[in-house]
C-alpha atoms as a PDB file:
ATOM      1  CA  UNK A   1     -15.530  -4.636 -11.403  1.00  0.00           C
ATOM      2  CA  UNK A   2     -12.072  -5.074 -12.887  1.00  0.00           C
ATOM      3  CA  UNK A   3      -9.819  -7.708 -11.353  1.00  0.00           C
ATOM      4  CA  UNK A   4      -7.146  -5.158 -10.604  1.00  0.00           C
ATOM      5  CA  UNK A   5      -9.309  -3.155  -8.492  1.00  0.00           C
ATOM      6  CA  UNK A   6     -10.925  -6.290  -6.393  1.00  0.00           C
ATOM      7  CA  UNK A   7      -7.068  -6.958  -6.260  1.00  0.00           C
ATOM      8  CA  UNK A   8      -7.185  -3.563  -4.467  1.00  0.00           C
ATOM      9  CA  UNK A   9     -10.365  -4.346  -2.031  1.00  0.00           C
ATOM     10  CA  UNK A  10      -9.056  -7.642  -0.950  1.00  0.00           C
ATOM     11  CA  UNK A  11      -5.565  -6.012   0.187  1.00  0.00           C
ATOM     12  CA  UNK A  12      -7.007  -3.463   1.992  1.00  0.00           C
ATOM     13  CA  UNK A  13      -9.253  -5.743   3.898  1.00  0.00           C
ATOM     14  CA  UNK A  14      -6.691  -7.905   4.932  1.00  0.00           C
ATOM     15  CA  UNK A  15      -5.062  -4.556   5.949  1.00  0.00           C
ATOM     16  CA  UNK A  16      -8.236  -3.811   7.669  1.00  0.00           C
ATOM     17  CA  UNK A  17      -8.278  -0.433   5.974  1.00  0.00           C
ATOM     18  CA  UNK A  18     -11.739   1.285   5.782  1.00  0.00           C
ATOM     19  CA  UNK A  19     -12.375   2.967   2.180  1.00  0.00           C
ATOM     20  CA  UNK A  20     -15.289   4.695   0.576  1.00  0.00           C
ATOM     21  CA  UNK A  21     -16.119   3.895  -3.090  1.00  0.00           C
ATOM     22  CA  UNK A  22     -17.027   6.455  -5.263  1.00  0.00           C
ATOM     23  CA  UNK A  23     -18.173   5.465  -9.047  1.00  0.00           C
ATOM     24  CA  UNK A  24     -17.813   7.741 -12.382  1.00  0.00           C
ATOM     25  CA  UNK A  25     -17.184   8.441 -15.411  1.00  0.00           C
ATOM     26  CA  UNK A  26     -13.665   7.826 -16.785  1.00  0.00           C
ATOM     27  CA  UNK A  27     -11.249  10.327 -15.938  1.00  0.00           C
ATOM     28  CA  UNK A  28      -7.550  10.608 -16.876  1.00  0.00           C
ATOM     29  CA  UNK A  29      -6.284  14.236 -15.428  1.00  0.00           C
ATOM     30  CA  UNK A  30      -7.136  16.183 -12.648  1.00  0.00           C
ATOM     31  CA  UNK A  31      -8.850  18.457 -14.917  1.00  0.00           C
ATOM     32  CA  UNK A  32     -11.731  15.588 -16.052  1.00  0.00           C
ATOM     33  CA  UNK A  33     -11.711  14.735 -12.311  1.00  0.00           C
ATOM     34  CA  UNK A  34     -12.369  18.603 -11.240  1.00  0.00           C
ATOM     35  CA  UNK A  35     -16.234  18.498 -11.516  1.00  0.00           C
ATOM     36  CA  UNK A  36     -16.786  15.135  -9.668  1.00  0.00           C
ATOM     37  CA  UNK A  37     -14.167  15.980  -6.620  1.00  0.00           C
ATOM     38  CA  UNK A  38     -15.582  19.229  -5.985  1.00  0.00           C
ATOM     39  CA  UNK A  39     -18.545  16.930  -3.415  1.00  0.00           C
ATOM     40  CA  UNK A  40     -15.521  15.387  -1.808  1.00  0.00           C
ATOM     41  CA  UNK A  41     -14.319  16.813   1.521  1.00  0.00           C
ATOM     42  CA  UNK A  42     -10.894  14.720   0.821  1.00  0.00           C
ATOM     43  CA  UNK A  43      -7.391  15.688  -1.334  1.00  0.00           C
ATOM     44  CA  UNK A  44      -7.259  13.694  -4.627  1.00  0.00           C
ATOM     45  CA  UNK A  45      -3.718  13.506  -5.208  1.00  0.00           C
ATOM     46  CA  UNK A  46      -1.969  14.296  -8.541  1.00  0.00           C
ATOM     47  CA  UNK A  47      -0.012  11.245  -9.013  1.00  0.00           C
ATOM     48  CA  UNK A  48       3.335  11.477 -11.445  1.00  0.00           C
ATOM     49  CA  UNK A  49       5.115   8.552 -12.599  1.00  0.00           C
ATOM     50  CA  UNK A  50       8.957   9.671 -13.866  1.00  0.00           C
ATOM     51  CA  UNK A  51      12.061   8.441 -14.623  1.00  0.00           C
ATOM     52  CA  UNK A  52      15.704   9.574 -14.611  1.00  0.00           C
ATOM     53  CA  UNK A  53      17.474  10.247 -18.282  1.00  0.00           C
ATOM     54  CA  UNK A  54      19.179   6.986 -17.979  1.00  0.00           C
ATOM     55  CA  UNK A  55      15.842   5.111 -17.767  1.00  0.00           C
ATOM     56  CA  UNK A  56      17.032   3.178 -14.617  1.00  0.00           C
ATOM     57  CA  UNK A  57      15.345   4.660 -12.097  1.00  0.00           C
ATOM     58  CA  UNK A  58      11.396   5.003 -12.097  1.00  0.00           C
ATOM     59  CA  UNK A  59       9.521   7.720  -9.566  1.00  0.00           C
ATOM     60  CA  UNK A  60       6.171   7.694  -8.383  1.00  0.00           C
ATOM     61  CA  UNK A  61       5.529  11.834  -7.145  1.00  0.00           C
ATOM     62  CA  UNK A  62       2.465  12.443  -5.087  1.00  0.00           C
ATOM     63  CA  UNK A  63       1.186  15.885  -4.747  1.00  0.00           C
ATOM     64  CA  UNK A  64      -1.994  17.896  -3.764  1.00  0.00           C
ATOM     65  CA  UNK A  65      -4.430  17.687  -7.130  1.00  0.00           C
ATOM     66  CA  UNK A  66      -3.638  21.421  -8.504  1.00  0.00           C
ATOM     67  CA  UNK A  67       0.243  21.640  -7.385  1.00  0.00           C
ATOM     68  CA  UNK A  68       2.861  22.527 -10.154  1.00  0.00           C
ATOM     69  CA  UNK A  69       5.873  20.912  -9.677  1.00  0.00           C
ATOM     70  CA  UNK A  70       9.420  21.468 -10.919  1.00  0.00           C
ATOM     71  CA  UNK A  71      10.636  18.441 -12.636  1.00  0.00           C
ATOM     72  CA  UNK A  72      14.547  20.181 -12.541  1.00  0.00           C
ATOM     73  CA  UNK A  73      13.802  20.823  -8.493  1.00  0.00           C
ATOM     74  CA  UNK A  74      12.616  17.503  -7.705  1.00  0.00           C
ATOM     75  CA  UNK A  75      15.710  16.011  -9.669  1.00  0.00           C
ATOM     76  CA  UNK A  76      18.445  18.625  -7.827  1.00  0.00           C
ATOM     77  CA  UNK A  77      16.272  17.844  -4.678  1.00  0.00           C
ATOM     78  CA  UNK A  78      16.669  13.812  -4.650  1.00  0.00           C
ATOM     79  CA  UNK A  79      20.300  13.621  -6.515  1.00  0.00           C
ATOM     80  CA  UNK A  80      18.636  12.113  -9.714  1.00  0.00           C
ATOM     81  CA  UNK A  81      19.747  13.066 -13.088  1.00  0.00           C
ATOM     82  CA  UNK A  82      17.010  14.962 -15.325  1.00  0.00           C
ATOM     83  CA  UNK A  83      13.490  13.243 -14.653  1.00  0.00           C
ATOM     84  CA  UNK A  84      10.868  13.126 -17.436  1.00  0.00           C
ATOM     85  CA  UNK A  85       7.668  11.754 -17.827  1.00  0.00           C
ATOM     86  CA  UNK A  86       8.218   8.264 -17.793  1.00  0.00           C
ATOM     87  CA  UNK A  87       6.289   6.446 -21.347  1.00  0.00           C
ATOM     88  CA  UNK A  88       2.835   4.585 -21.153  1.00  0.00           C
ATOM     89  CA  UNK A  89       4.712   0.994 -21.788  1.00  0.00           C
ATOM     90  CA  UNK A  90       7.322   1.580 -18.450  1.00  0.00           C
ATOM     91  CA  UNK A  91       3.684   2.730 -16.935  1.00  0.00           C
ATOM     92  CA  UNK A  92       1.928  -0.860 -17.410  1.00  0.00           C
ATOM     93  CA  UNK A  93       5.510  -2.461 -16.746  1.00  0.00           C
ATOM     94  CA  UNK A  94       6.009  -1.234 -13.260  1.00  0.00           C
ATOM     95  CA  UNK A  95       2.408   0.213 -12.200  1.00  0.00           C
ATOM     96  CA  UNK A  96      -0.982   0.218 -14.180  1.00  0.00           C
ATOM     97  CA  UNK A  97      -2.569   1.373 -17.345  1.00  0.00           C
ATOM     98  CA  UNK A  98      -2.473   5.235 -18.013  1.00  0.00           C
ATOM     99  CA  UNK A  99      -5.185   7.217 -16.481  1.00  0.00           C
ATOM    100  CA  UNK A 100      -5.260   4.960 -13.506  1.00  0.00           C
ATOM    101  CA  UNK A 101      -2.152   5.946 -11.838  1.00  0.00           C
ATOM    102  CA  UNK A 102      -1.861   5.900  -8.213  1.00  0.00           C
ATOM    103  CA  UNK A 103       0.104   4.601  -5.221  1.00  0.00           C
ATOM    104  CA  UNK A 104      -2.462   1.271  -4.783  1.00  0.00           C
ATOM    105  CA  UNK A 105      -0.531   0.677  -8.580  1.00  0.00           C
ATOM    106  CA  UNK A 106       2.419  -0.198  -6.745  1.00  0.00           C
ATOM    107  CA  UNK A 107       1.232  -4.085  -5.625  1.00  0.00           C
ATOM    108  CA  UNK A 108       2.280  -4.418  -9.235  1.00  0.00           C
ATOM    109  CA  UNK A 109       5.822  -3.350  -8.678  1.00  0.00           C
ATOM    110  CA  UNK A 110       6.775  -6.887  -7.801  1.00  0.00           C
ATOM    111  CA  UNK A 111      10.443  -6.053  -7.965  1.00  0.00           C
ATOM    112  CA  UNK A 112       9.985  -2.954  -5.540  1.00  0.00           C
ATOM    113  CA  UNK A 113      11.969  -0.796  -8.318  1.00  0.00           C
ATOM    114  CA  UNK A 114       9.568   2.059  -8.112  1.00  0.00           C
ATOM    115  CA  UNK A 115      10.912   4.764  -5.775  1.00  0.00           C
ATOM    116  CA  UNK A 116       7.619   7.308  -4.125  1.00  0.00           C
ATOM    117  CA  UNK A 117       8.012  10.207  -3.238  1.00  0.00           C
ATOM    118  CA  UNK A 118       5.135  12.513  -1.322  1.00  0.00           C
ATOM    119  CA  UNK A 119       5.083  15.979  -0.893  1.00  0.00           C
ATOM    120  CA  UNK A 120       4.906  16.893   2.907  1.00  0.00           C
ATOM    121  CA  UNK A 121       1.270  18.907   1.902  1.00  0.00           C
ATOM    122  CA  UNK A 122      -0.098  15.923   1.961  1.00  0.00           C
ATOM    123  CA  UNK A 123       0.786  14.670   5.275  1.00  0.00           C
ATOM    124  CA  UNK A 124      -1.622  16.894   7.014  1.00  0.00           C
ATOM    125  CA  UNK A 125      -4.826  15.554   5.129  1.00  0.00           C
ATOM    126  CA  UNK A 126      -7.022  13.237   7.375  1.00  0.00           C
ATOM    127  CA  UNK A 127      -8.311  11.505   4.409  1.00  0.00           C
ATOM    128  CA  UNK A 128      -7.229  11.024   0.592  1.00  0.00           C
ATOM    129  CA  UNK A 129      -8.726   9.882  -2.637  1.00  0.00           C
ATOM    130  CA  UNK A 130      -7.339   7.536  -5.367  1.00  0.00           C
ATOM    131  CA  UNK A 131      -7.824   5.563  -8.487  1.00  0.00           C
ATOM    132  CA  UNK A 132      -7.993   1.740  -7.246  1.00  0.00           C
ATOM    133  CA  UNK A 133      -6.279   1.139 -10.541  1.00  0.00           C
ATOM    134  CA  UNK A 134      -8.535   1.625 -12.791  1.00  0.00           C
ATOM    135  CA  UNK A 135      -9.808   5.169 -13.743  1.00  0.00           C
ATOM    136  CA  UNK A 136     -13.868   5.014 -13.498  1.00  0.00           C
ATOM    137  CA  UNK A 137     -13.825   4.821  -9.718  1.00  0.00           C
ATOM    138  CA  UNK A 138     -11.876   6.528  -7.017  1.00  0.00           C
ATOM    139  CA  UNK A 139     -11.525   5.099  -3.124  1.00  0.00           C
ATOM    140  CA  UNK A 140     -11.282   7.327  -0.277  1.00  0.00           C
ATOM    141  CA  UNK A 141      -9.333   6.167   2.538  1.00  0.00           C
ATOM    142  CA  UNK A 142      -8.268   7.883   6.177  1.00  0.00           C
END
């Protein structure tokens, strides 16, 4: 196991947060990932890192796996200026290594600068799946 995902295990038991670990291959996309989530009952989310066109503002978006999203719509929503995929070295700055991008990145965010934002879809699943930053496992967790 990598350190940054026993980093992950050991904060969520001191959280006392129950997860189920799932091993496989290395997976980047939620295409790769299609063939080994269709067993599991749970959401995978699609997770988005962005930032504004200044560069001063970073965005983690969550969304159900398959969603298309509207980068202009999510910038009108929230106030922000245009939003763009945010580059792999502002990735390992603020969050993880590509491929392994989800919300359990954001212990790295020591300077809390990364703002999340989750799509309401996912607030009615009883259970969700993601990396525990790295991207040959994936944790389930209620």
């Amino acid at each position: 196991m990598f350190e940054q995902e026993l980093q992950i295990y050991g904060i969520l038991k001191k959280l006392s947060i129950d997860y189920e670990r799932y091993s496989h291959p290395p997976v980047s996309t939620m295409k790769e990932l299609d063939s080994i989530i269709e067993s599991f009952e749970e959401i995978h989310c699609k997770n988005i890192f962005l930032r504004n066109s200044k560069g001063d503002k970073h965005y983690l978006i969550l969304v159900k796996g398959h969603k298309i999203i509207n980068l202009k719509e999510i910038a009108k929503t929230i106030g922000s200026t245009r939003l763009s995929f945010a580059s792999e070295e502002r990735l390992k700055q603020y969050l993880v290594q590509p491929g392994a991008v989800s919300p359990l990145g954001l212990v790295n965010d020591k300077l809390k600068e990364v703002i999340v934002l989750v799509d309401k879809d996912l607030t009615t699943s009883p259970k969700m799946t993601f990396h525990p930053n790295v991207n040959t496992v994936s944790i389930t967790m209620k």
